[in-house]
Protein backbone atom coordinates (compact mmCIF):
# COMPACT_ATOMS: atom_id res chain seq x y z
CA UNK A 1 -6.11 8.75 -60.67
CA UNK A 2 -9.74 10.15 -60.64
CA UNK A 3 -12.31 7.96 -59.12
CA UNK A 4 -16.18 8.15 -59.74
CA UNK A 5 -17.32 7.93 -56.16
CA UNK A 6 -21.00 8.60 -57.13
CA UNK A 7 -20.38 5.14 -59.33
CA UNK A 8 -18.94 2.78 -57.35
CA UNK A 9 -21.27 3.76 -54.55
CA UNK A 10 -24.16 3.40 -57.52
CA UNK A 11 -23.00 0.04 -58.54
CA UNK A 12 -21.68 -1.88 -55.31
CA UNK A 13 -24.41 -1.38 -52.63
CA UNK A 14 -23.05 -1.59 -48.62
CA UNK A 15 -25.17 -5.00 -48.29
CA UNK A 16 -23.52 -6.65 -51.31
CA UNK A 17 -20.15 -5.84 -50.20
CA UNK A 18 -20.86 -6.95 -46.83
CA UNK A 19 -21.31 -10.49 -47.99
CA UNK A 20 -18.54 -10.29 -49.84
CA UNK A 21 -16.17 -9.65 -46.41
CA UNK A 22 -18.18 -12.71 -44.99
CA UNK A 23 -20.78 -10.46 -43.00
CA UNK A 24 -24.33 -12.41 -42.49
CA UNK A 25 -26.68 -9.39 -44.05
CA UNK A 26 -29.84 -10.58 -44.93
CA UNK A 27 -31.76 -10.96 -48.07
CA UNK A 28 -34.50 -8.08 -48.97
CA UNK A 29 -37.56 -8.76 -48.50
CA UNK A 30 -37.65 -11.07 -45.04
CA UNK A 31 -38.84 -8.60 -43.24
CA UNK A 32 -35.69 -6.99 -42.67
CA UNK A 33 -36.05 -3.19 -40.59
CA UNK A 34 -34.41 -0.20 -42.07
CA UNK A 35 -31.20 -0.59 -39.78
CA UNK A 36 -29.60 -4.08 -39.36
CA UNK A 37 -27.23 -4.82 -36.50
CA UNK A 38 -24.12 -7.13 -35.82
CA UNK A 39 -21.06 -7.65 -33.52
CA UNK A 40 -18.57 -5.09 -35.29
CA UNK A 41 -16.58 -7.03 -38.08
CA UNK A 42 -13.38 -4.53 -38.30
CA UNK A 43 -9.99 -5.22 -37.29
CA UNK A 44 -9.73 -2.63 -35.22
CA UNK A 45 -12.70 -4.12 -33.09
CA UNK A 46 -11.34 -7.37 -30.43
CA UNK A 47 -14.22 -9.51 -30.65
CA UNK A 48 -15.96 -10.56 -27.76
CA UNK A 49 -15.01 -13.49 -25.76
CA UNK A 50 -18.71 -14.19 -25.22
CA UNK A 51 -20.61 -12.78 -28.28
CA UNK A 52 -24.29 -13.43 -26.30
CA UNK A 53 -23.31 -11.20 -23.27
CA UNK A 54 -22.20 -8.39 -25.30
CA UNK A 55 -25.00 -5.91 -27.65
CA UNK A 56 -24.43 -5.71 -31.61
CA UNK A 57 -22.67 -1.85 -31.86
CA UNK A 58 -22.42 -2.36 -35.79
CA UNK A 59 -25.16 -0.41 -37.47
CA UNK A 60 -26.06 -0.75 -41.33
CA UNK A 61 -28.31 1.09 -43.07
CA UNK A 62 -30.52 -0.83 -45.66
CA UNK A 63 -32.87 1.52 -46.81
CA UNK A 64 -34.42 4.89 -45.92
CA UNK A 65 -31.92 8.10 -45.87
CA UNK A 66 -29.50 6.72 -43.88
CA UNK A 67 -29.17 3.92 -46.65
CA UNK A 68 -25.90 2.70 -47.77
CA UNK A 69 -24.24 3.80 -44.47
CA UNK A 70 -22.69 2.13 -41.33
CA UNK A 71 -21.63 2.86 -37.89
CA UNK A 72 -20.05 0.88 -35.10
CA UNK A 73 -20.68 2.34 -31.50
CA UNK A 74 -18.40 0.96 -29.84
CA UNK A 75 -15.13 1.99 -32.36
CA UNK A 76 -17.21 5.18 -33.13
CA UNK A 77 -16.42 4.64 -36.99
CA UNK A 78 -18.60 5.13 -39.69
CA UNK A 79 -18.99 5.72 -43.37
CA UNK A 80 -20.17 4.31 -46.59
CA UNK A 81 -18.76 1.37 -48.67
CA UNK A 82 -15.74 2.84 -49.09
CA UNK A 83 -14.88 3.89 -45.76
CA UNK A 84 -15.98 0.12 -44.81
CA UNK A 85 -13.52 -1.89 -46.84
CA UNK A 86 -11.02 0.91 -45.62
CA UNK A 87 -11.79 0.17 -42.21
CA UNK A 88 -11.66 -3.84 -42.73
CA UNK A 89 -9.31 -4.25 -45.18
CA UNK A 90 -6.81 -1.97 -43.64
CA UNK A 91 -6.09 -0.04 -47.09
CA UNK A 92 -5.97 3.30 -48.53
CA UNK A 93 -8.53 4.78 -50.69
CA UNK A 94 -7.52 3.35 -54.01
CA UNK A 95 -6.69 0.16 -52.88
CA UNK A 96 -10.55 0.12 -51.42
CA UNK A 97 -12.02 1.39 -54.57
CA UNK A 98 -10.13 -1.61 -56.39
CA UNK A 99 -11.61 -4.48 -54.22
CA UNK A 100 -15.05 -3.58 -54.30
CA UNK A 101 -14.82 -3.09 -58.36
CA UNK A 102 -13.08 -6.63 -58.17
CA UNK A 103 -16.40 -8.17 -57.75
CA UNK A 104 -13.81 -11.04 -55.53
CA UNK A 105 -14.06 -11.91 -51.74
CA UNK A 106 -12.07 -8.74 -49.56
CA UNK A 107 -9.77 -10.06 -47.25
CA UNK A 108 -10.06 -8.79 -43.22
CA UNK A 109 -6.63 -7.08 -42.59
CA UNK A 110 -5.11 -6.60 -38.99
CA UNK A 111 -5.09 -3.64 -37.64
CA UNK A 112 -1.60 -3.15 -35.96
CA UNK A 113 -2.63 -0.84 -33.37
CA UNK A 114 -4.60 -3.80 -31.63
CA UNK A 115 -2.85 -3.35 -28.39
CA UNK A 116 -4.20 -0.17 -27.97
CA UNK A 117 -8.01 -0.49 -28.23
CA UNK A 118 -10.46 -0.98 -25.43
CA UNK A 119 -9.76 -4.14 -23.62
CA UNK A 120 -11.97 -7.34 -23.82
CA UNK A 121 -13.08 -9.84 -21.42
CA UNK A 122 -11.05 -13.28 -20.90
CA UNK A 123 -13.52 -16.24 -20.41
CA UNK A 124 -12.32 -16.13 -16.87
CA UNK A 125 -14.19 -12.59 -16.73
CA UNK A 126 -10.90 -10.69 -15.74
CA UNK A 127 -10.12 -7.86 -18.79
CA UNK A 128 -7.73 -8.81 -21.23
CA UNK A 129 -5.08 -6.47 -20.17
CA UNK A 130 -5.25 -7.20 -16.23
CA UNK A 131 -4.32 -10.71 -17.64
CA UNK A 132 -1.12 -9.54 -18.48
CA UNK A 133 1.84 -8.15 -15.88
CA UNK A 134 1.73 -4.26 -15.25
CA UNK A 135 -1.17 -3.24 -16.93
CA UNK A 136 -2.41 -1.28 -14.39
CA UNK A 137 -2.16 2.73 -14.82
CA UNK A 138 -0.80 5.53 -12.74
CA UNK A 139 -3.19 7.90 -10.81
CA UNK A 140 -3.01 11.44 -10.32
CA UNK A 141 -0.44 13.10 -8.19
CA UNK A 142 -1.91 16.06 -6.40
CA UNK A 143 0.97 17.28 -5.31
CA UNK A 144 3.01 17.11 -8.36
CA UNK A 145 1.74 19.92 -10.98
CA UNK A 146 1.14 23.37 -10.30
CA UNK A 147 -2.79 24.07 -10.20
CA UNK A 148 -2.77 26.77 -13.14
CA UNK A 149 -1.45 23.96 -15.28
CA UNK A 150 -4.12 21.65 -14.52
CA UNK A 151 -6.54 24.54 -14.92
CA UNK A 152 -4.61 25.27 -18.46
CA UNK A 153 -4.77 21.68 -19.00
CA UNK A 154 -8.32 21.13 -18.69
CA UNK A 155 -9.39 24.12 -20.29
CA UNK A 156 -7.62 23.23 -23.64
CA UNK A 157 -8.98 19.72 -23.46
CA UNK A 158 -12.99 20.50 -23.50
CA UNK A 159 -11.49 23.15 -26.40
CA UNK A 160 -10.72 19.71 -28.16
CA UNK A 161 -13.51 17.74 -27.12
CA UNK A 162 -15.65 20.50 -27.72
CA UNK A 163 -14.85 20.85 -31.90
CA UNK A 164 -17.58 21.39 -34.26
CA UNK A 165 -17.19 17.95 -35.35
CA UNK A 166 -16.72 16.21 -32.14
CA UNK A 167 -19.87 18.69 -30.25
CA UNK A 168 -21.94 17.65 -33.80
CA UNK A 169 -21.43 14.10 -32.31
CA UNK A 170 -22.97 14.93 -29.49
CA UNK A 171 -25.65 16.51 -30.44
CA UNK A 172 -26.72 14.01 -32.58
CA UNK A 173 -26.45 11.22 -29.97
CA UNK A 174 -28.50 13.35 -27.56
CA UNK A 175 -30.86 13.79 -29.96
CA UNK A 176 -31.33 10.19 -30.56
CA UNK A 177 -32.50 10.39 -26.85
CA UNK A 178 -34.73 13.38 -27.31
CA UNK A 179 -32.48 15.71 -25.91
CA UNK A 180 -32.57 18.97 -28.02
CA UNK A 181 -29.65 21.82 -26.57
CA UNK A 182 -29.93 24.16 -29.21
CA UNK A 183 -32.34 26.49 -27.28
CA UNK A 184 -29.79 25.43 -24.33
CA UNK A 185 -26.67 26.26 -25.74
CA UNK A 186 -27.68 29.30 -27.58
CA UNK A 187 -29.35 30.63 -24.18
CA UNK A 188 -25.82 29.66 -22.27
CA UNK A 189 -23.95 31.35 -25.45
CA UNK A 190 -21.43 27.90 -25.44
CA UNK A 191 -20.92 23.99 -26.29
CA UNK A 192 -22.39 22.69 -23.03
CA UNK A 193 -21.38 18.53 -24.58
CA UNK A 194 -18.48 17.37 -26.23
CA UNK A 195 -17.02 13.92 -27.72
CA UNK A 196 -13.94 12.12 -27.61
CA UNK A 197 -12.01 11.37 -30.95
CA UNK A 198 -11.84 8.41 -32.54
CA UNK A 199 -8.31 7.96 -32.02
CA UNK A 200 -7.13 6.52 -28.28
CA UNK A 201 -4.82 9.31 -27.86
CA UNK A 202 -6.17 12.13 -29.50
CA UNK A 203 -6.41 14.38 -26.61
CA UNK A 204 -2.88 13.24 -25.32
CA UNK A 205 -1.52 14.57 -29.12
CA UNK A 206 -3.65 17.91 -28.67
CA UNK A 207 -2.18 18.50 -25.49
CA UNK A 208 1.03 17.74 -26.06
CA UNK A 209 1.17 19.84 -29.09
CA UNK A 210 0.11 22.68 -26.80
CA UNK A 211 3.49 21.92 -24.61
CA UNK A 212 1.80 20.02 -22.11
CA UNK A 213 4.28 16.97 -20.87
CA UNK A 214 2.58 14.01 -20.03
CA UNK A 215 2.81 14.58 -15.85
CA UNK A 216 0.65 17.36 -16.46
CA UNK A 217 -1.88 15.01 -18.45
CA UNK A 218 -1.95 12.21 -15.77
CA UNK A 219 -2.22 14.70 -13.00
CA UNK A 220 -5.12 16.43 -14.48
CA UNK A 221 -6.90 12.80 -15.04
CA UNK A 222 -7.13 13.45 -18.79
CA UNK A 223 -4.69 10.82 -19.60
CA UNK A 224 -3.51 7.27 -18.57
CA UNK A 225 -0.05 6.17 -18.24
CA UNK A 226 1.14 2.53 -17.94
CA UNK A 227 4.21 0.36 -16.85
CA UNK A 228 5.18 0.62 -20.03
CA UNK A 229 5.52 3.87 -20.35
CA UNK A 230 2.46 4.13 -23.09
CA UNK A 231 -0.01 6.91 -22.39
CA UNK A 232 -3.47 7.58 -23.65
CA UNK A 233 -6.68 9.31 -23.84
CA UNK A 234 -8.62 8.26 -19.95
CA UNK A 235 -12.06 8.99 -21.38
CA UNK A 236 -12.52 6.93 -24.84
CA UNK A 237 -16.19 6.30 -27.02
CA UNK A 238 -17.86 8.42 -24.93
CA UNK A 239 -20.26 11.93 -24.55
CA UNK A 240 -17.99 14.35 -22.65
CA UNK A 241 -19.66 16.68 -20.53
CA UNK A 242 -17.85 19.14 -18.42
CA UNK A 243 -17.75 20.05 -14.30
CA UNK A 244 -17.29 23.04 -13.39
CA UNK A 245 -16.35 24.98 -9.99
CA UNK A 246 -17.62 28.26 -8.25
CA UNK A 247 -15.50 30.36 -10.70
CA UNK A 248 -17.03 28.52 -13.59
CA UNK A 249 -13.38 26.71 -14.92
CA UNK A 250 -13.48 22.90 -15.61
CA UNK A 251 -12.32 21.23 -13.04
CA UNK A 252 -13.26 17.03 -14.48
CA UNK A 253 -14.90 15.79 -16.86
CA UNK A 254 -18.10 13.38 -18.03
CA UNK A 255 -18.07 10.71 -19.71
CA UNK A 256 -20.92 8.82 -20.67
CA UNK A 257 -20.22 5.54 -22.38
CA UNK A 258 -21.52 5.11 -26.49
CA UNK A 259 -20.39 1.53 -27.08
CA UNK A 260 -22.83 -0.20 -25.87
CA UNK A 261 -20.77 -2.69 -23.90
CA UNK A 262 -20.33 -3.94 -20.58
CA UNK A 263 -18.09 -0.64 -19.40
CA UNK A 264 -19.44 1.83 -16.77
CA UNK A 265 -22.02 3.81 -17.64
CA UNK A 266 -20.54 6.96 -16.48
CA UNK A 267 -16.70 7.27 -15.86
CA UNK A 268 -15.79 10.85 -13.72
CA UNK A 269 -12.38 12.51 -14.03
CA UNK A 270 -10.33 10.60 -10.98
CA UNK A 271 -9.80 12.85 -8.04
CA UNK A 272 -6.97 15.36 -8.48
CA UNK A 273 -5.71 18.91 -7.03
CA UNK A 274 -8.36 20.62 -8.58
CA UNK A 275 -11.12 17.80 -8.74
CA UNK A 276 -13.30 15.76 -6.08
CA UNK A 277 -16.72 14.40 -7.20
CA UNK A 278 -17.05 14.57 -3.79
CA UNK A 279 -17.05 18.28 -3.95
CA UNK A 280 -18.52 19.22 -7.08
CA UNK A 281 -22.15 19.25 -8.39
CA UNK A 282 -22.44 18.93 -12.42
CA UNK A 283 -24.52 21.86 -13.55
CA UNK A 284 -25.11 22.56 -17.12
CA UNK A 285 -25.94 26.23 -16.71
CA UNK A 286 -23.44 29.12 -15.56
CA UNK A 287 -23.59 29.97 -12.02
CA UNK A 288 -24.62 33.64 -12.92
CA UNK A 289 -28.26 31.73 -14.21
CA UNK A 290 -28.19 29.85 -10.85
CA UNK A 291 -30.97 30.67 -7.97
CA UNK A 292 -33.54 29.56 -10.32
CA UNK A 293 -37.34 29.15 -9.45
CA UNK A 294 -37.15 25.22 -9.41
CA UNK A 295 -34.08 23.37 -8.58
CA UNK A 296 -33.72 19.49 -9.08
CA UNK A 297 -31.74 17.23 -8.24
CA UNK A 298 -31.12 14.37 -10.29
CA UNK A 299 -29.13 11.24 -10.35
CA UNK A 300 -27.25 11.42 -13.90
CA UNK A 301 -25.43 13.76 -15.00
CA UNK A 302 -27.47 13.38 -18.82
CA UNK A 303 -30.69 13.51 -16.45
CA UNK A 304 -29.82 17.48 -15.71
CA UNK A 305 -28.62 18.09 -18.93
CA UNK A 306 -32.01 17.22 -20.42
CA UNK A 307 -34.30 18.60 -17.64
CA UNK A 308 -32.08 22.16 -18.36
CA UNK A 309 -32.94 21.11 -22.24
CA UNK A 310 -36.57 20.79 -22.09
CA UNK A 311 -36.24 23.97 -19.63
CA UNK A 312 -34.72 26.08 -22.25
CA UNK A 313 -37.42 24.88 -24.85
CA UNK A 314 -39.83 25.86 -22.84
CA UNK A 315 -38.68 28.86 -21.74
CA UNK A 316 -38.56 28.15 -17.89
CA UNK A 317 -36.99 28.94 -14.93
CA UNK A 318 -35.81 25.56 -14.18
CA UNK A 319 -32.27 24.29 -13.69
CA UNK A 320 -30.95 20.79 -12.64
CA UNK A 321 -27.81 19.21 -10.55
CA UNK A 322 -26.37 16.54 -10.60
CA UNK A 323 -23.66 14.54 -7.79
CA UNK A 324 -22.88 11.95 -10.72
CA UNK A 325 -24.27 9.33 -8.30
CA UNK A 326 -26.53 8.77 -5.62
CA UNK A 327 -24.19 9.82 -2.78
CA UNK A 328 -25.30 13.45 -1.99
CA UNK A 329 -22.60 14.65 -0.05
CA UNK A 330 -22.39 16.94 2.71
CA UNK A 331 -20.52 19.42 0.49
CA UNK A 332 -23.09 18.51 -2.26
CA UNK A 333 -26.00 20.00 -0.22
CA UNK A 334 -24.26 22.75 1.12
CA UNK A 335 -24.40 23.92 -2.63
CA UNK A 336 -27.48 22.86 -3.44
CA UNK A 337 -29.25 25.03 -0.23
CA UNK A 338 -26.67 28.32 -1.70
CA UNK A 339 -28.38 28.19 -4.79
CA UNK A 340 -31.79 27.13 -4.50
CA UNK A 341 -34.41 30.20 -4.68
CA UNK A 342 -37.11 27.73 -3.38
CA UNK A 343 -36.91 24.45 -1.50
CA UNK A 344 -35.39 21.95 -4.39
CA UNK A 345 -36.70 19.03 -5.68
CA UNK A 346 -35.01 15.65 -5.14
CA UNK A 347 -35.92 13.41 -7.70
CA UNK A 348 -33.32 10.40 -8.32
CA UNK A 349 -34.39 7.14 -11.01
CA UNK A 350 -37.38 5.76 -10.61
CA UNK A 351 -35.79 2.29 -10.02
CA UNK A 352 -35.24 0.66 -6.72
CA UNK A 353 -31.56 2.04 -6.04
CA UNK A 354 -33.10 5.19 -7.13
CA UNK A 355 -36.13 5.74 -5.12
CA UNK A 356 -33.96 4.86 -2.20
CA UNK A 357 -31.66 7.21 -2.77
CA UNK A 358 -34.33 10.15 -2.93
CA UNK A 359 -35.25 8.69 0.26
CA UNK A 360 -31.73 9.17 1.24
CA UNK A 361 -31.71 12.67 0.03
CA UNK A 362 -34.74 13.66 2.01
CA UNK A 363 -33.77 12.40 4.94
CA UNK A 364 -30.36 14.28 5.32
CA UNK A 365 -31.26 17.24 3.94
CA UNK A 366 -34.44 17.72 6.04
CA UNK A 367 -32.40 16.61 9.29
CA UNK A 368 -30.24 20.00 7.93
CA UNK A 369 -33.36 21.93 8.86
CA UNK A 370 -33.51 22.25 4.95
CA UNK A 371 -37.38 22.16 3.24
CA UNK A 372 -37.17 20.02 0.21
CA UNK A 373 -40.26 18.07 -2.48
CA UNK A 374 -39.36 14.97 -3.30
CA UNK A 375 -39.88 13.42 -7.25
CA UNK A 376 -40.92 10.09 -7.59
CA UNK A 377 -41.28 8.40 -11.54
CA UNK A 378 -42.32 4.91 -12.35
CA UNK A 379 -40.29 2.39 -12.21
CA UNK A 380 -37.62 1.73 -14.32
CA UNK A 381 -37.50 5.40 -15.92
CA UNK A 382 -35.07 7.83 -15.36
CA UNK A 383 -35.26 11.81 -16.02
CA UNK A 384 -34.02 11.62 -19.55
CA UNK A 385 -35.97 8.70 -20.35
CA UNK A 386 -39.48 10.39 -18.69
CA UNK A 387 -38.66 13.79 -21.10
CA UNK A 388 -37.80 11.90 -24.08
CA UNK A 389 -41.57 10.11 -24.03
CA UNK A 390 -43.14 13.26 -22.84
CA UNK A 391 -41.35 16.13 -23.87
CA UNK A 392 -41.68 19.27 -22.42
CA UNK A 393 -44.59 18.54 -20.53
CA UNK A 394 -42.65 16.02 -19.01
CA UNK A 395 -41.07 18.57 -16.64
CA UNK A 396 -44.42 18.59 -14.45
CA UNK A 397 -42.72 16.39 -12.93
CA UNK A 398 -40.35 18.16 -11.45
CA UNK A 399 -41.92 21.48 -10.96
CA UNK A 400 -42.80 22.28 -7.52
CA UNK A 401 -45.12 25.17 -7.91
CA UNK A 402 -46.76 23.26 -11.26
CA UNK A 403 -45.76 25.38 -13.73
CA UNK A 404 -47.16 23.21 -16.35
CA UNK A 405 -50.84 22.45 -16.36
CA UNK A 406 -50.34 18.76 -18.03
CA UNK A 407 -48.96 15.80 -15.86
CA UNK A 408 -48.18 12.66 -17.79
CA UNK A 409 -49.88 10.38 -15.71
CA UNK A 410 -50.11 12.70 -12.55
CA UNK A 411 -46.93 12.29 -11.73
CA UNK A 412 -45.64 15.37 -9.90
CA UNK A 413 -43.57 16.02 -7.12
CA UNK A 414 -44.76 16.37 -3.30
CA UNK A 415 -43.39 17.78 -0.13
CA UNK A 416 -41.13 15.98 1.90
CA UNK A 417 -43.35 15.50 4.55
CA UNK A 418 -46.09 13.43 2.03
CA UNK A 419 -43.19 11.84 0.78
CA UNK A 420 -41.87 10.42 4.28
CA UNK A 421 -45.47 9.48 5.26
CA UNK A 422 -46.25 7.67 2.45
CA UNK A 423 -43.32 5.26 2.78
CA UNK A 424 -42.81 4.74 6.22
CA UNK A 425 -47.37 3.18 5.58
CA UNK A 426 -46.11 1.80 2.36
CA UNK A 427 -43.54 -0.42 4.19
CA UNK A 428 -45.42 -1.37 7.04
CA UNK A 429 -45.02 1.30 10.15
CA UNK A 430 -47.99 1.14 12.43
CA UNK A 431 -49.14 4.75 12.94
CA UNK A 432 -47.84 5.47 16.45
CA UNK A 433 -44.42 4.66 14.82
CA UNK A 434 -44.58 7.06 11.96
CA UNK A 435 -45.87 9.69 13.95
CA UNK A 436 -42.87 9.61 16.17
CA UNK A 437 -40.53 9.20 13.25
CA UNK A 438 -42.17 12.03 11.14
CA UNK A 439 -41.97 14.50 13.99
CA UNK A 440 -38.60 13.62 14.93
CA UNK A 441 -37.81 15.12 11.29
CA UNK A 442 -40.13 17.77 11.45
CA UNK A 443 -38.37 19.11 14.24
CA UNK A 444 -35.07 19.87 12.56
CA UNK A 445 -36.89 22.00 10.65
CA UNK A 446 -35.30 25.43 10.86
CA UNK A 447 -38.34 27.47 9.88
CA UNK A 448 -41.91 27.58 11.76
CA UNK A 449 -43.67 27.74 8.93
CA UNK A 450 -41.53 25.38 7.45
CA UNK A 451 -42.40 23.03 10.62
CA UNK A 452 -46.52 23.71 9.60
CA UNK A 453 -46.48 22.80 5.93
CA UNK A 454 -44.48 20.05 6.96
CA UNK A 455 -47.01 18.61 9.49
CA UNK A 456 -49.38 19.70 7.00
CA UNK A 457 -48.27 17.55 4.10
CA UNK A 458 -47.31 14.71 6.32
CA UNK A 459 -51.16 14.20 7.86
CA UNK A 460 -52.68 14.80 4.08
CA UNK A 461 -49.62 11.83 3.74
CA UNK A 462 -51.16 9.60 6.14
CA UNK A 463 -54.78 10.57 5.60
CA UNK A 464 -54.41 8.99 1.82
CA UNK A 465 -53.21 5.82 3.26
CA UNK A 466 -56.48 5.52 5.66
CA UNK A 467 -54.45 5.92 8.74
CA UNK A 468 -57.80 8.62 10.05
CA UNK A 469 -58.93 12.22 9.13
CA UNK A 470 -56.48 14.73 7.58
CA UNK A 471 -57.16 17.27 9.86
CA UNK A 472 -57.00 15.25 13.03
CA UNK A 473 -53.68 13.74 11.71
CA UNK A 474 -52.44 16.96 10.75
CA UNK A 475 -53.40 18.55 13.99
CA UNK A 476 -51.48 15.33 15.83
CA UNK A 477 -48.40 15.66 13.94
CA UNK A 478 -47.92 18.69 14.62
CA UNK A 479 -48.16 18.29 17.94
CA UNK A 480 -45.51 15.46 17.73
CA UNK A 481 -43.36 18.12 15.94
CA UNK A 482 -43.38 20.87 18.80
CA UNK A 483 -42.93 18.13 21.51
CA UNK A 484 -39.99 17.22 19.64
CA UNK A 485 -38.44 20.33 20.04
CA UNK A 486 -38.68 20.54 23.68
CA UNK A 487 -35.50 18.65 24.67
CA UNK A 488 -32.16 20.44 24.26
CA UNK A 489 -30.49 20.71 21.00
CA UNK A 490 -27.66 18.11 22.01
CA UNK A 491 -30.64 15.08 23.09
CA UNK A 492 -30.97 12.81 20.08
CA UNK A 493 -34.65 12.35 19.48
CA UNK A 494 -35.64 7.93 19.27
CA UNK A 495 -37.60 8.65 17.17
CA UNK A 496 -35.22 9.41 14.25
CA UNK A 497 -34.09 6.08 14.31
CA UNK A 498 -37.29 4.94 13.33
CA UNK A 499 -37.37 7.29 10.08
CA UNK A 500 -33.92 6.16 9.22
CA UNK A 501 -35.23 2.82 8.61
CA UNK A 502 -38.10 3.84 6.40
């Protein structure tokens, strides 16, 4: 039977059937903005326990383009009218056409795949399914599956996650953050974000259709498997991005949670034969476009991918890496030195955890005998978040040799040696204290003239916070520096205690 799509849609508007399935849309005219949003009414969503604790992920359009269409978040569903009473009434295509020309109340159906959707908190605060007996899942074995087939294995996934329709996905979310890859992407000739499917186990299904068994899945962290026996996607409504190793194969995966719940932000591939986040930076371009001019390092793995965005727009030689974390790793710096043309730039969030960690970073790479600049950005802002409000001249801040002649705000990285100064004053360090500490880190400098710009910027540091002239200061620390240096290699300096407290 033909059906005049264009009519019903013309005749039964998305906010009129939306009352009709018992959904509180508002009436025109109150002031209403162009998108409305709720908790998620379908079936196939478990409500929350606690409905204040938990964001609305159910989008509707009222008016502008988008208008007439919906999207939940969280179930990563979307459509028109149609597609809605689908969804909620859990009924084919015809059946949906003939309760929305009913003009009747539409019943909410039950979805019988229930079991299988993301969990939901109990009011006790555990998750629904660690209420229940053996609901925990197996981890990988690394011992179990040859390493081709976990190479194989991953390779085919980001194939699937990496569709037109699922990398369109992606896209568009990043875009909704103001992060642009198309002069990325067509620079690095390949899909550099994917997206999982809707359905819980649609890369299990791929994969298994590709005569992968479901040991192979688990060991190469792509899927879950339960008591039970059930087994399903690991990384579900989320932006998939893709780690890679020195020979440029995907080793893990990304994924950056879209629901808007209470989940983990990010959620990395669990450790397997061929993957430690431990190990392995994220970088978004190919390690032949490595050794670039300006290196940063960034805290979030969607931080690098928009810094290397706004790079490509611009047309710079700028690249960014990411540890998925604020642990910097030994292994992670090793890297980081191998690649870097010029001393990096270590710029984590600009919230508390974050400007600690750059500290962090600082500190053990410079105690490597490794020159670094450290970025700082205002508090609570992350890279991302800093490009999307300033664009491309945004990436002042993280240029070391200021590329760019506008700085939002003058906000713009400075040498490690500034940086240390500044917050050992900032927190309190009389100057006799500082000096010690700054020259105790100085010394493991590996460079002379690395040593002298150090002592340099780390007087100019102190001279800004009125602890006496810059070139006395500088003169002073320097000094400090090569008295340092006098005692064997093997005699820990006291002084470096002091730092590590700063």
């Amino acid at each position: 039977m033909a059906v005049d799509v264009a009519g019903v849609l013309a005749c039964h508007s998305l906010a009129s059937v939306l009352r009709r399935c018992w959904v509180g849309i508002p009436d025109p005219g109150l002031g209403v903005r162009d998108e409305w949003r709720c908790h998620c009414p379908l079936p196939s969503h478990p409500a929350p326990v606690d409905p204040h604790r938990h964001k609305p992920s159910f989008a509707v359009h009222l008016s502008g383009r988008m208008a007439g269409r919906w999207h939940c978040f969280a179930c990563d569903a979307g459509g028109d009218v149609i597609s809605f009473v689908e969804a909620y009434a859990q009924v084919g295509f015809l059946d949906a056409v003939g309760l929305i020309e009913s003009g009747g109340g539409i019943p909410r159906g039950s979805d019988p795949h229930l079991h299988l959707r993301p969990a939901t908190r109990t009011p006790t605060g555990a998750l629904a399914w660690e209420a229940r007996p053996g609901s925990d899942r197996e981890l990988p074995d690394p011992s179990r599956t040859p390493r081709p087939r976990l190479w194989a294995a991953m390779a085919e996934a980001w194939r699937y996650y990496a569709l037109d329709g699922l990398a369109g996905l992606a896209r568009r979310r990043l875009a909704e953050r103001g992060i642009d890859l198309g002069p990325l992407e067509a620079r690095e000739h390949r899909v550099l974000a994917g997206h999982t499917p809707r359905s819980r186990t649609g890369v299990v299904d791929q994969l298994r259709r590709r005569g992968f068994c479901d040991d192979e899945l688990v060991d190469a962290g792509l899927a879950s498997r339960h008591p039970d026996g059930s087994v399903e996607d690991f990384l579900t409504h989320r932006l998939v991005l893709a780690v890679r190793d020195g020979h440029d194969r995907v080793a893990g995966l990304i994924g950056r949670d879209v629901s808007g719940g209470e989940r983990a932000k990010y959620l990395n591939t669990a450790t397997t034969a061929i993957y430690d986040k431990a190990a392995l930076l994220y970088w978004a371009s190919r390690p032949t476009c490595r050794g670039a001019d300006n290196l940063v390092v960034v805290e979030g793995a969607i931080d690098a991918l928009a810094i290397d965005a706004a790079g490509a727009q611009a047309d710079l030689n700028v690249a960014a890496v990411s540890p998925s974390g604020v642990a910097l790793t030994a292994a992670h710096r090793a890297a980081i030195i191998l690649q870097a043309a010029k001393p990096p730039v270590l710029c984590a969030d600009g919230d508390v955890a974050g400007r600690a960690a750059t500290t962090a970073w600082v500190m053990a790479m410079t105690q490597e005998g490794h020159e670094v600049v450290a970025g700082t950005l205002p508090d609570p802002a992350d890279p991302a978040d800093w490009l999307a409000v300033h664009g491309c001249e945004g990436l002042s801040a993280f240029l070391r040799d200021g590329c760019l002649d506008a700085r939002p705000q003058e906000v713009r990285p400075v040498h490690a040696g500034r940086f240390l100064a500044r917050a050992a004053i900032r927190d309190g360090h009389d100057l006799g204290t500082t000096r010690a500490a700054l020259a105790a880190v100085g010394a493991r400098l590996n460079n002379e003239d690395a040593r002298h710009r150090f002592a340099e910027q780390a007087g100019r540091g102190l001279a800004e916070a009125g602890a006496g002239p810059d070139g006395w200061l500088i003169r002073s620390v320097l000094a400090d520096i090569e008295a340092a240096r006098r005692p064997s290699a093997d005699q820990r300096d006291p002084g470096l205690d002091a730092v590590m407290a700063v």
